[in-house]
C-alpha atoms as a PDB file:
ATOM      1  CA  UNK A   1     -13.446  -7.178   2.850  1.00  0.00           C
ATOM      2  CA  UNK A   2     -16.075  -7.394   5.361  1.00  0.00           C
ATOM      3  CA  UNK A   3     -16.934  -3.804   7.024  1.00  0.00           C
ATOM      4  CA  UNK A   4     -18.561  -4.357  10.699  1.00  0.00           C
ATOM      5  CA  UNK A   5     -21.324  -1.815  10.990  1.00  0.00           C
ATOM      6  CA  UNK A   6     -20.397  -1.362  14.825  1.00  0.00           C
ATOM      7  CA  UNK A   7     -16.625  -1.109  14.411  1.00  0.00           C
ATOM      8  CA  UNK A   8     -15.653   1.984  15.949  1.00  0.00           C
ATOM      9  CA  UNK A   9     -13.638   4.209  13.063  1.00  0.00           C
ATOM     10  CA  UNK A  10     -10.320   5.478  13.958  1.00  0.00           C
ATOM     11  CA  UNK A  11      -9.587   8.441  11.566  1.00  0.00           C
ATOM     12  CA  UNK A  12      -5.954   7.339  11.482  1.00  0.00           C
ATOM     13  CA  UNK A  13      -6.985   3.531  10.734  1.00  0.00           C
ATOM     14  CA  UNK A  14     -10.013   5.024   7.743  1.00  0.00           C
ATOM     15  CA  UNK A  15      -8.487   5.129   5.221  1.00  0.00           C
ATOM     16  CA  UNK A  16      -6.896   1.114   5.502  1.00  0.00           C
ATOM     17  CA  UNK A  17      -9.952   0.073   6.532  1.00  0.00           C
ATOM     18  CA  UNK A  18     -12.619   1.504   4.032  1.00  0.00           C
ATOM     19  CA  UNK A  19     -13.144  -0.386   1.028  1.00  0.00           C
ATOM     20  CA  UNK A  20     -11.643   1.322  -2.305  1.00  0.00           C
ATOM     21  CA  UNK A  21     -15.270   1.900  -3.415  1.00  0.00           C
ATOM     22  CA  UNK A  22     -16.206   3.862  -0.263  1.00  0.00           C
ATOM     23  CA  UNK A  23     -13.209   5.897  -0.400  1.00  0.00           C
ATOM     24  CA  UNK A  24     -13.783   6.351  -4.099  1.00  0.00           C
ATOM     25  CA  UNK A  25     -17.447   7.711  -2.871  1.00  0.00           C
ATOM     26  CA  UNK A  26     -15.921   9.699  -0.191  1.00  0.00           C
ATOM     27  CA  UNK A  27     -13.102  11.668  -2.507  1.00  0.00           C
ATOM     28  CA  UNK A  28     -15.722  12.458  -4.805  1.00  0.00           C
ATOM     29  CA  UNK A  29     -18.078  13.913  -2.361  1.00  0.00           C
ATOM     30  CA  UNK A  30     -15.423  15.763  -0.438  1.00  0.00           C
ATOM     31  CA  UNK A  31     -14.699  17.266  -4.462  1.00  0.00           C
ATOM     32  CA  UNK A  32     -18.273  18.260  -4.611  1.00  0.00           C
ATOM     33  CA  UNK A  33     -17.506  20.812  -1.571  1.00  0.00           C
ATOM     34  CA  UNK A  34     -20.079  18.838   0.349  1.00  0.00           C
ATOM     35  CA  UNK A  35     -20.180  19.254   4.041  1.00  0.00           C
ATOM     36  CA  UNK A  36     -18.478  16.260   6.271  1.00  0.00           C
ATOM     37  CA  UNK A  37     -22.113  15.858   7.885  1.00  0.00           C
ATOM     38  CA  UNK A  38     -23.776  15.434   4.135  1.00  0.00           C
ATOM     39  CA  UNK A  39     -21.221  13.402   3.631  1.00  0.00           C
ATOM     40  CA  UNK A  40     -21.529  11.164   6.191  1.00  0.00           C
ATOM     41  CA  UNK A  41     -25.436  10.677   5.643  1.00  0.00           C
ATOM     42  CA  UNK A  42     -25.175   9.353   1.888  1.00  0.00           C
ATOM     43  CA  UNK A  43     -22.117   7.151   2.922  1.00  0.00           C
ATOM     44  CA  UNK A  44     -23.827   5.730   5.894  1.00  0.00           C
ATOM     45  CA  UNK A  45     -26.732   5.052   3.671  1.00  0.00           C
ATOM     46  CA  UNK A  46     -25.257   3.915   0.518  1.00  0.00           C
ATOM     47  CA  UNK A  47     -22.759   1.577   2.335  1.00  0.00           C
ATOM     48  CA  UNK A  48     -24.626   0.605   5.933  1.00  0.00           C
ATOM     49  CA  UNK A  49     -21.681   2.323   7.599  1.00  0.00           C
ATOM     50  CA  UNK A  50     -21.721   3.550  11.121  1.00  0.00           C
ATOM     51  CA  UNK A  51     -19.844   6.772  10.495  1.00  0.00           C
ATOM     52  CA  UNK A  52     -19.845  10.037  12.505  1.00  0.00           C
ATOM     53  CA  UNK A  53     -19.876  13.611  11.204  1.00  0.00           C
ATOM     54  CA  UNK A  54     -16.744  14.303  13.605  1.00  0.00           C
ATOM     55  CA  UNK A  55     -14.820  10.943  11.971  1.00  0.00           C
ATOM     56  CA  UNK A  56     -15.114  12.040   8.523  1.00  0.00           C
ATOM     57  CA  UNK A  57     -14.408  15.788   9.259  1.00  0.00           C
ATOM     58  CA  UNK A  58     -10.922  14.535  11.012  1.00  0.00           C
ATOM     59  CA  UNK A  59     -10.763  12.487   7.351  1.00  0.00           C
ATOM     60  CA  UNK A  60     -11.608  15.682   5.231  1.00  0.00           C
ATOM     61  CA  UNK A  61      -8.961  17.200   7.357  1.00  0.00           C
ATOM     62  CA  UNK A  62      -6.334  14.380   6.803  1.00  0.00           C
ATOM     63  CA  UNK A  63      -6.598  15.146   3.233  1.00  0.00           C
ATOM     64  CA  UNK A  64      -6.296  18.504   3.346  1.00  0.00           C
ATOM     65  CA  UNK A  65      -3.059  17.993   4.838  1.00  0.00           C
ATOM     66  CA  UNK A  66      -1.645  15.610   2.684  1.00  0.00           C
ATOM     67  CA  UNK A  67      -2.499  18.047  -0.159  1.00  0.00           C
ATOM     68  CA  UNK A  68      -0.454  20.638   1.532  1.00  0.00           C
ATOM     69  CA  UNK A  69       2.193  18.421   1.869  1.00  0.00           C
ATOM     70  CA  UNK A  70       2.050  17.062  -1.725  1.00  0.00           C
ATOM     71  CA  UNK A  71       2.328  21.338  -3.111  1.00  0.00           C
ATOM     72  CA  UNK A  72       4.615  21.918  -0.957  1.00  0.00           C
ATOM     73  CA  UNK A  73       7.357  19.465  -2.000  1.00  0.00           C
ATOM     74  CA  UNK A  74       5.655  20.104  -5.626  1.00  0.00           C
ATOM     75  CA  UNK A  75       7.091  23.462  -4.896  1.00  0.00           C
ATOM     76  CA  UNK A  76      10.562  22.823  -3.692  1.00  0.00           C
ATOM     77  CA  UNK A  77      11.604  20.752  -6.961  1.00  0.00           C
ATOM     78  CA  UNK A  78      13.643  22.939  -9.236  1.00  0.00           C
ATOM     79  CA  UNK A  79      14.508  21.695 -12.250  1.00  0.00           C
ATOM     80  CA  UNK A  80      18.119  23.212 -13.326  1.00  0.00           C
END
């Protein structure tokens, strides 16, 4: 898949639209307890992305939820 350095990143459309390998990059950054503007920098280096600090702190954010989520219903299953 072709990324278009000017496309304009929806946080909601991110995740479909990265490549695997970016998102790879980005999970394991985000693990690292990096910042969303540190993280930003070495993917819009490494990849010749157009990203912005707020984008990828709405993403960080996104995942933080789905976590959540994914405990939560962890939590509810009670095995008799």
């Amino acid at each position: 898949m072709s990324l278009n350095k000017y496309y304009q990143f929806e946080v909601i459309r991110m995740k479909d639209t990265l490549s695997p390998s970016i998102l790879e990059d980005f999970r394991r950054f985000y693990a690292y307890g990096w910042l969303p503007g540190l993280i930003t920098h070495v993917l819009n280096r490494r990849h010749g992305l157009h990203l912005t600090a707020a984008a990828v702190k709405q993403l960080c954010r996104e995942i933080d939820r789905a976590e959540e989520r994914r405990q939560s219903e962890g939590s509810k299953i009670h095995v008799s």
